[in-house]
C-alpha atoms as a PDB file:
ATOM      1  CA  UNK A   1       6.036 -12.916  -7.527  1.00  0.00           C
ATOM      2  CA  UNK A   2       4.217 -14.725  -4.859  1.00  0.00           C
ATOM      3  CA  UNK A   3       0.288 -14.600  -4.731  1.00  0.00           C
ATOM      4  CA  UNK A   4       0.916 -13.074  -1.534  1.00  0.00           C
ATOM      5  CA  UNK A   5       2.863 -10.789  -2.733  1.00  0.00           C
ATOM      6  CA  UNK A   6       0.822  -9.674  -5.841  1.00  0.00           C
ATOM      7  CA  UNK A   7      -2.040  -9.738  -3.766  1.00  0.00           C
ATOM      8  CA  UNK A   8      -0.702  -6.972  -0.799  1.00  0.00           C
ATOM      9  CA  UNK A   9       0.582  -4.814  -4.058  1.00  0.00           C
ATOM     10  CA  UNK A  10      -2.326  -4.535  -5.688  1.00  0.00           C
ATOM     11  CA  UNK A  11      -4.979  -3.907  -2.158  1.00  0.00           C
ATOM     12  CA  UNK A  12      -2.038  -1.227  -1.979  1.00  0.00           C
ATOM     13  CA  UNK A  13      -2.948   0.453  -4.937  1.00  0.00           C
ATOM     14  CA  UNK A  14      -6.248   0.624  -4.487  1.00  0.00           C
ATOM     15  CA  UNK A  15      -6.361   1.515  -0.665  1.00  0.00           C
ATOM     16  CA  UNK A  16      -4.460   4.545  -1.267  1.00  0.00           C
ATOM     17  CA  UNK A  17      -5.646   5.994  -4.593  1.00  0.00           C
ATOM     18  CA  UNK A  18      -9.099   6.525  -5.969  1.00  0.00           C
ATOM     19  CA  UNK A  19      -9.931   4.702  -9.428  1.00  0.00           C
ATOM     20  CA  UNK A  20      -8.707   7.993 -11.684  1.00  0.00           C
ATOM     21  CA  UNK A  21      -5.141   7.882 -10.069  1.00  0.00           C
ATOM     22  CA  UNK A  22      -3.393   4.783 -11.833  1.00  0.00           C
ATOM     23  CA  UNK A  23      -2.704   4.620 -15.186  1.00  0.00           C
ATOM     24  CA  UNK A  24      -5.014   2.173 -16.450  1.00  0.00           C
ATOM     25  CA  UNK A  25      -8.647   4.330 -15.328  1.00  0.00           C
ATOM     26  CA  UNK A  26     -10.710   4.796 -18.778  1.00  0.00           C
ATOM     27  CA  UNK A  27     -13.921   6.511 -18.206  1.00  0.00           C
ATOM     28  CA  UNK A  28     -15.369   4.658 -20.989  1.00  0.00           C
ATOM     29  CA  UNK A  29     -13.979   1.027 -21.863  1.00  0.00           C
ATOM     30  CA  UNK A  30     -15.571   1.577 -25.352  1.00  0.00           C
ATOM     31  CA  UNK A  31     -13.376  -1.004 -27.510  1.00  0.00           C
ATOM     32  CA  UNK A  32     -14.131  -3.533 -24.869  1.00  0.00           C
ATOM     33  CA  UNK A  33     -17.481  -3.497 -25.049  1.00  0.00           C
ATOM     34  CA  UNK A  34     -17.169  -3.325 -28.987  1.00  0.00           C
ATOM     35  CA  UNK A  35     -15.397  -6.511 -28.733  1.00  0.00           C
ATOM     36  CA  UNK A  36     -17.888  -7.846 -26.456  1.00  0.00           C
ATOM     37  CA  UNK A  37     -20.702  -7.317 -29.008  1.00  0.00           C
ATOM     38  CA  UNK A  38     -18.294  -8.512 -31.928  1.00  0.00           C
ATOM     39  CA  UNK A  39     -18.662 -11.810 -30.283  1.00  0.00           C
ATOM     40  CA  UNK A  40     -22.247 -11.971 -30.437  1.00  0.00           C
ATOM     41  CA  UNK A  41     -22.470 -11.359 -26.637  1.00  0.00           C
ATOM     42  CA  UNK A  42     -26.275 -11.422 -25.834  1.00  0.00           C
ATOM     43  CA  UNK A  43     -27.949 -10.492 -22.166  1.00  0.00           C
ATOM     44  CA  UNK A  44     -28.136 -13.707 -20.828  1.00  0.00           C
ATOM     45  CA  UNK A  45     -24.368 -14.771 -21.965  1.00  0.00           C
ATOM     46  CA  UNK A  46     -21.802 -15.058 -18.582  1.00  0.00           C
ATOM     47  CA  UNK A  47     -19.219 -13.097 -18.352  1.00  0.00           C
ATOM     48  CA  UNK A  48     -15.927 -12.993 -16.252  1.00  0.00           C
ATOM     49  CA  UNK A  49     -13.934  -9.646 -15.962  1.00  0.00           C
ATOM     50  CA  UNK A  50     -10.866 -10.893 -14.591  1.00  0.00           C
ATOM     51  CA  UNK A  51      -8.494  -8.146 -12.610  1.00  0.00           C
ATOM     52  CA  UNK A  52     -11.922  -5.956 -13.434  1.00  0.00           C
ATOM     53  CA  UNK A  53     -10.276  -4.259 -10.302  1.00  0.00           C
ATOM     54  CA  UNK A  54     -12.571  -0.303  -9.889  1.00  0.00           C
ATOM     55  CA  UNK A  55     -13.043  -0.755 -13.901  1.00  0.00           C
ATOM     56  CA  UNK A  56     -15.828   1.025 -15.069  1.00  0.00           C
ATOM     57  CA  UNK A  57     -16.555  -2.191 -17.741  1.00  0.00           C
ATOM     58  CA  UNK A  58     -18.897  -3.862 -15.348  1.00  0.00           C
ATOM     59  CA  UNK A  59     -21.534  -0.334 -15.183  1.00  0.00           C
ATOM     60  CA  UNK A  60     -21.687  -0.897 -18.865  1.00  0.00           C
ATOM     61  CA  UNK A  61     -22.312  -3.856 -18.980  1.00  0.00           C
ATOM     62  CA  UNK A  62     -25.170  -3.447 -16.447  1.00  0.00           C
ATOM     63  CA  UNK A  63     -26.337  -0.390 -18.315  1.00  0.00           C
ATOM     64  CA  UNK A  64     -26.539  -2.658 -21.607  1.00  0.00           C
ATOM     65  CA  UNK A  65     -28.831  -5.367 -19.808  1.00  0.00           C
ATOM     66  CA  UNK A  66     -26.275  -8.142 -19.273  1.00  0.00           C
ATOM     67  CA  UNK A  67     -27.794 -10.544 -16.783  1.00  0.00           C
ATOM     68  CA  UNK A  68     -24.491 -12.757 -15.591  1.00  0.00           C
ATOM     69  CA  UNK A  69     -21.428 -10.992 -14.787  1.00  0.00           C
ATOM     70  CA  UNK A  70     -18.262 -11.554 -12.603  1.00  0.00           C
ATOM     71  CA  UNK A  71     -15.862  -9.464 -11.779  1.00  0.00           C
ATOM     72  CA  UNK A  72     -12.616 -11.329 -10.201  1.00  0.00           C
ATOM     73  CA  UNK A  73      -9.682  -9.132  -8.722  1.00  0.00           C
ATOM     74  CA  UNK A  74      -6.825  -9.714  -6.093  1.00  0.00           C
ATOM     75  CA  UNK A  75      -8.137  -6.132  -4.321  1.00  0.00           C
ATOM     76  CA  UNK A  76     -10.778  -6.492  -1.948  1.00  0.00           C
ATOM     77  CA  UNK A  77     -10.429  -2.547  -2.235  1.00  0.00           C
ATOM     78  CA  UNK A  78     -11.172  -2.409  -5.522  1.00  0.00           C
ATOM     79  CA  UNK A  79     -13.949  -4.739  -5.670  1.00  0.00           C
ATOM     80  CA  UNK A  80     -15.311  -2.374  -2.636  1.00  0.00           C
ATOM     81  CA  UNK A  81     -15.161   0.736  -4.996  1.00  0.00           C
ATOM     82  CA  UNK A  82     -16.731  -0.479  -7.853  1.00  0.00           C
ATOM     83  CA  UNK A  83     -19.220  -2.137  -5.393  1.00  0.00           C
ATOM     84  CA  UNK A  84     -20.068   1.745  -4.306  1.00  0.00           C
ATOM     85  CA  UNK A  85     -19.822   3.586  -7.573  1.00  0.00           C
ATOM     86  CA  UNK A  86     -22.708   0.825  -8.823  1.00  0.00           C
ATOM     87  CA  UNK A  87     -25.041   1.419  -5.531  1.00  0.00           C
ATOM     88  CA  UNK A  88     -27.805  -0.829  -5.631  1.00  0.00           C
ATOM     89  CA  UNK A  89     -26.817  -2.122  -9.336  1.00  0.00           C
ATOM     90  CA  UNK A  90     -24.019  -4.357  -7.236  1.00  0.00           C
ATOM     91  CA  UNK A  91     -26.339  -7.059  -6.392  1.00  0.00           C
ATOM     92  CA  UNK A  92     -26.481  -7.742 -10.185  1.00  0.00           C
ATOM     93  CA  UNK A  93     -22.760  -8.805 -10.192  1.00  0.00           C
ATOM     94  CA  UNK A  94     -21.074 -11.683  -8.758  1.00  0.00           C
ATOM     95  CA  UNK A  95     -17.844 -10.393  -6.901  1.00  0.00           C
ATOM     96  CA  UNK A  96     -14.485 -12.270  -6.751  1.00  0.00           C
ATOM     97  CA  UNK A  97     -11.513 -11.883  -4.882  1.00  0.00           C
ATOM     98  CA  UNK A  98      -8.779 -13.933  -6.005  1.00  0.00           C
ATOM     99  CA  UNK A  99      -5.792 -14.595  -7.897  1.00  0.00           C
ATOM    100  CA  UNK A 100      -6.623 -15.516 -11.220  1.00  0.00           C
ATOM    101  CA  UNK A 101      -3.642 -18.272 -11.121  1.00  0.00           C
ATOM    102  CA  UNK A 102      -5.120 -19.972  -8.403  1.00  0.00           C
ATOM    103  CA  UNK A 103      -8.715 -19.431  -8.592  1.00  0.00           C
ATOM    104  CA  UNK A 104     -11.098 -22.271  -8.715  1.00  0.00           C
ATOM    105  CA  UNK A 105     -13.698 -21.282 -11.325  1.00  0.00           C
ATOM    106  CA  UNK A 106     -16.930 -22.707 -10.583  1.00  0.00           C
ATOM    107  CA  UNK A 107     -19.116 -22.282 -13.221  1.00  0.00           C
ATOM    108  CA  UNK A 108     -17.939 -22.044 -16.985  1.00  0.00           C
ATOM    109  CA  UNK A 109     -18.367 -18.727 -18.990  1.00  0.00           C
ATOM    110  CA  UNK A 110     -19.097 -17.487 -22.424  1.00  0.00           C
ATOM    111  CA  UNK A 111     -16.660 -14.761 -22.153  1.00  0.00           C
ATOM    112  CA  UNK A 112     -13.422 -14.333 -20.512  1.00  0.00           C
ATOM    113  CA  UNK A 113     -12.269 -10.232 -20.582  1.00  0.00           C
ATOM    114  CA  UNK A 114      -8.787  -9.421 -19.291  1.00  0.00           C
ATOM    115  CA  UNK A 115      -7.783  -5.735 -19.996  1.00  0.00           C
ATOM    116  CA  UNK A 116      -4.677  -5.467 -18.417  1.00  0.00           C
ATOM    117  CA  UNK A 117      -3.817  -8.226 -15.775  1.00  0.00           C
ATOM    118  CA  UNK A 118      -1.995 -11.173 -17.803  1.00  0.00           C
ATOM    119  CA  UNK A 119       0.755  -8.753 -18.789  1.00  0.00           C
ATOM    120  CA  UNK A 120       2.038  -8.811 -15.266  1.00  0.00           C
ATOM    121  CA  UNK A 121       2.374 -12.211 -14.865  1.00  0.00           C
ATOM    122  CA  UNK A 122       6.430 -12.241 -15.565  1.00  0.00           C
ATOM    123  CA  UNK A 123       7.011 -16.304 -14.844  1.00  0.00           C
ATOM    124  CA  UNK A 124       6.190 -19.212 -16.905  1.00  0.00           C
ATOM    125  CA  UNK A 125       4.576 -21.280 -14.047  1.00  0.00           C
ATOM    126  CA  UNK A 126       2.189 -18.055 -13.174  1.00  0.00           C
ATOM    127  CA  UNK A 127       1.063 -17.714 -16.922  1.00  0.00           C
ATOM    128  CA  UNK A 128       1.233 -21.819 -17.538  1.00  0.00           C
ATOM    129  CA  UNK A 129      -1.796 -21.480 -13.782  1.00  0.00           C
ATOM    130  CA  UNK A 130      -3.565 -19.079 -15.238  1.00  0.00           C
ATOM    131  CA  UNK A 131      -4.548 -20.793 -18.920  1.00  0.00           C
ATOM    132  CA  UNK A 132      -4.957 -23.534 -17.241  1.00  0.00           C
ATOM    133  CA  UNK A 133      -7.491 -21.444 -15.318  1.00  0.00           C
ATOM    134  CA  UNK A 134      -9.250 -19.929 -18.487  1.00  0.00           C
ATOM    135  CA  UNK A 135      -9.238 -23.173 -20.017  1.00  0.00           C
ATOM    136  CA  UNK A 136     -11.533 -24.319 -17.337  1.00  0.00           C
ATOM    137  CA  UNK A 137     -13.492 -21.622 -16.921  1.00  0.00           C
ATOM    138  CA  UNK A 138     -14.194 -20.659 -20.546  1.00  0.00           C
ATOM    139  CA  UNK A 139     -16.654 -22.818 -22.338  1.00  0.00           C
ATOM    140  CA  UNK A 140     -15.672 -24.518 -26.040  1.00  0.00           C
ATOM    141  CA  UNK A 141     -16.783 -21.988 -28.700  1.00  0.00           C
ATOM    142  CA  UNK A 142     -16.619 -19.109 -25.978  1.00  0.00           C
ATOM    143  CA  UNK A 143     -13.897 -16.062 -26.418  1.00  0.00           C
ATOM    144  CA  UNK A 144     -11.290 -14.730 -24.792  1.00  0.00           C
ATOM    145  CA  UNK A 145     -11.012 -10.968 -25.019  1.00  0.00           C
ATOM    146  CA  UNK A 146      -6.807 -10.256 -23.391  1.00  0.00           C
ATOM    147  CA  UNK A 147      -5.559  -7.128 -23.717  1.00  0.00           C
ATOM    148  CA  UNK A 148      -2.017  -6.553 -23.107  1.00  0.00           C
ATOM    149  CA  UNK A 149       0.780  -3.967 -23.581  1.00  0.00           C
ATOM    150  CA  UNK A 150       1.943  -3.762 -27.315  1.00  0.00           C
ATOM    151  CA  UNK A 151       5.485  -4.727 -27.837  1.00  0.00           C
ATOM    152  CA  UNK A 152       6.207  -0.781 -28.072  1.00  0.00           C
ATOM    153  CA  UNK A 153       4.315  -0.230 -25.173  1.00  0.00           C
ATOM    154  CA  UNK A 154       5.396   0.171 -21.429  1.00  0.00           C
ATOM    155  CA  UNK A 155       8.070  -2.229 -19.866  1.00  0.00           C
ATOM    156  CA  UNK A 156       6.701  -1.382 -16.286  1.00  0.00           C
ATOM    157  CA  UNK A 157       3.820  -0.345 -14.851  1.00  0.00           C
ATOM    158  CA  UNK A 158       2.533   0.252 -10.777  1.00  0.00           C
ATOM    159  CA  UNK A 159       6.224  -0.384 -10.207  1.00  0.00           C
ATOM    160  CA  UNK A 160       5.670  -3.845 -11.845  1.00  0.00           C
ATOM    161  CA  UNK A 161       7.504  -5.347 -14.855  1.00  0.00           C
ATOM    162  CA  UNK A 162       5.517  -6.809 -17.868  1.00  0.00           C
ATOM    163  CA  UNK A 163       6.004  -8.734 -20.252  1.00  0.00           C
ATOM    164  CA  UNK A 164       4.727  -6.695 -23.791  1.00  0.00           C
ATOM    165  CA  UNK A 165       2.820  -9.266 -26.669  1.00  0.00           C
ATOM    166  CA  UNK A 166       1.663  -8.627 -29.832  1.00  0.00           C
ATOM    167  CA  UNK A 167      -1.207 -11.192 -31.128  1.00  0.00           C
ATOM    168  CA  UNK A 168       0.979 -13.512 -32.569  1.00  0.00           C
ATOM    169  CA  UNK A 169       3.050 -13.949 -29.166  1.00  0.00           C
ATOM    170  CA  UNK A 170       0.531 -14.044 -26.938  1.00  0.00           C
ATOM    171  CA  UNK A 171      -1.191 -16.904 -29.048  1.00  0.00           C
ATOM    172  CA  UNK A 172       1.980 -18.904 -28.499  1.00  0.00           C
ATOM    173  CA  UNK A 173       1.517 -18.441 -24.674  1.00  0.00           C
ATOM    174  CA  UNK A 174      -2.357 -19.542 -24.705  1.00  0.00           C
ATOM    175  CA  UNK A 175      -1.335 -22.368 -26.359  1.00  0.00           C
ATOM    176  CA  UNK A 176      -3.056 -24.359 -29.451  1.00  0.00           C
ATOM    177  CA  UNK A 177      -6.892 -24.667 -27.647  1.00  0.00           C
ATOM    178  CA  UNK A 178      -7.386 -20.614 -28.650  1.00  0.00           C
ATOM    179  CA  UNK A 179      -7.671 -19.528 -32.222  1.00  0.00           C
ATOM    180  CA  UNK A 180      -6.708 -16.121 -33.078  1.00  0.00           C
ATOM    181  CA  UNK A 181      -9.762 -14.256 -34.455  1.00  0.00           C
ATOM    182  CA  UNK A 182      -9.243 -10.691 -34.030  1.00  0.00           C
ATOM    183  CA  UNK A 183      -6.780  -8.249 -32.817  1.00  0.00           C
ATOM    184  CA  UNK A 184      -6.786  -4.197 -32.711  1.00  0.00           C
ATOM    185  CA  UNK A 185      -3.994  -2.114 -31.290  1.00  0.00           C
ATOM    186  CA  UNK A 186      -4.865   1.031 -28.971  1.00  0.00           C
ATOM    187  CA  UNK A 187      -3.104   4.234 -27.728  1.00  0.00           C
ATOM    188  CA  UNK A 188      -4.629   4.240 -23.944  1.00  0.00           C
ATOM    189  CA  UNK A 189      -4.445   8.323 -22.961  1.00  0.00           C
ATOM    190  CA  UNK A 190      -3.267   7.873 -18.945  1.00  0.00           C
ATOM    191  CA  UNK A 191      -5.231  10.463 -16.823  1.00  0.00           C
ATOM    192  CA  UNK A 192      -2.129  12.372 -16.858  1.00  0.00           C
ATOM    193  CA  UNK A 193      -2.416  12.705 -20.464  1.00  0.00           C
ATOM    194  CA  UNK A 194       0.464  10.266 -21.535  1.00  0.00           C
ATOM    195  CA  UNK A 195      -0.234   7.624 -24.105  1.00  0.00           C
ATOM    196  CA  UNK A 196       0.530   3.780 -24.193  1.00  0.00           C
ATOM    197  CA  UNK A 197       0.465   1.430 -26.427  1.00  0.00           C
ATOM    198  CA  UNK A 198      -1.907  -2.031 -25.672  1.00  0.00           C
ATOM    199  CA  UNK A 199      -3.038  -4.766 -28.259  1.00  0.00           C
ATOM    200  CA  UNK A 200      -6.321  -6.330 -27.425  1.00  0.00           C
ATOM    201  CA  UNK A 201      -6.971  -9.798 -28.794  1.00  0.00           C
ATOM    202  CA  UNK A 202     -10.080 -12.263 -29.383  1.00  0.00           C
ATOM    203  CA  UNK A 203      -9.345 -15.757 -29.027  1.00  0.00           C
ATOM    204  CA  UNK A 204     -11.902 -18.909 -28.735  1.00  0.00           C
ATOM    205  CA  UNK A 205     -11.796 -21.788 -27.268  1.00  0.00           C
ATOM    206  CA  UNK A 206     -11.500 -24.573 -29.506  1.00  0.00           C
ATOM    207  CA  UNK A 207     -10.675 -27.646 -27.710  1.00  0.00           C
END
């Protein structure tokens, strides 16, 4: 898919339903955050949330004292709504709209969260843009926190295809910089009560 493309899609999505209408909404992104601290995340360590889209992530992180945090999403709409469900708390985050694959990182990070966005990247030259991206952008020693449909998990979501991983898989598709050091499955419950199947894994950057 173009980033054109992917970009009118997903400002689609989020200018016509609220944050509880798509699949992905959790109320509380608890094994993220569990992750997060796994890591040895402390307040002043910078962290990207990219395709943080409305996700509720970034309140908790604000709520737990973290003093550098990005959120990066193609949806100007979504950034908007998370934006106004924080109030004044915004101007603690630094707000991103982009395409991961083609995004310029400025600044490198300690941690790199993705719940959610790589699956949808279908074509090699889209995934081969956006390591190349978190390569950049996440510092030597940092982590990677991707979480991705399960192999059992959905083959389509928002009307999308995906392409399902388990750790071993995606590994091969980050390449040989990012060790594997952790991996938990998850049954997401949708807001309409159906459940799917992700894997979330830790990588860091070695090289």
């Amino acid at each position: 898919m173009l980033n054109e493309s992917r970009q009118a899609h997903w400002e689609g999505v989020y200018t016509h339903k609220s944050e509880s209408e798509v699949s992905w909404f959790q109320e509380n992104p608890a094994l993220s955050i569990e992750m997060i601290k796994q890591v040895g995340a402390t307040a002043a360590s910078a962290i990207v949330d990219i395709g943080g889209g409305a996700s509720r992530l970034v309140d908790n992180l604000i709520d737990r004292d973290f003093e550098d945090v990005t959120v990066l999403d193609l949806s100007d709409a979504a950034l908007e709504a998370a934006k106004a469900r924080l109030g004044i708390g915004a101007a603690q985050v630094q707000w991103i709209v982009a395409d991961a694959t083609v995004w310029e990182p400025i600044k490198a990070y300690d941690i790199w969260h993705d719940r959610a966005a790589f699956h949808f990247l279908t074509e090699d030259r889209d995934r081969a843009a956006y390591v190349a991206r978190l390569e950049r952008a996440l510092k030597v020693g940092g982590y990677a926190i991707i979480a991705t449909f399960a192999l059992d998990g959905p083959e389509r979501c928002s009307g999308l295809s995906v392409v399902r991983y388990d750790p071993a898989s995606l590994g091969e598709t980050l390449g040989q910089s990012f060790q594997l050091v952790d991996a938990r499955r998850h049954a997401h419950a949708t807001p309409w009560g159906t459940e799917q199947s992700f894997q979330f894994s830790v990588f860091r950057h070695c090289s």
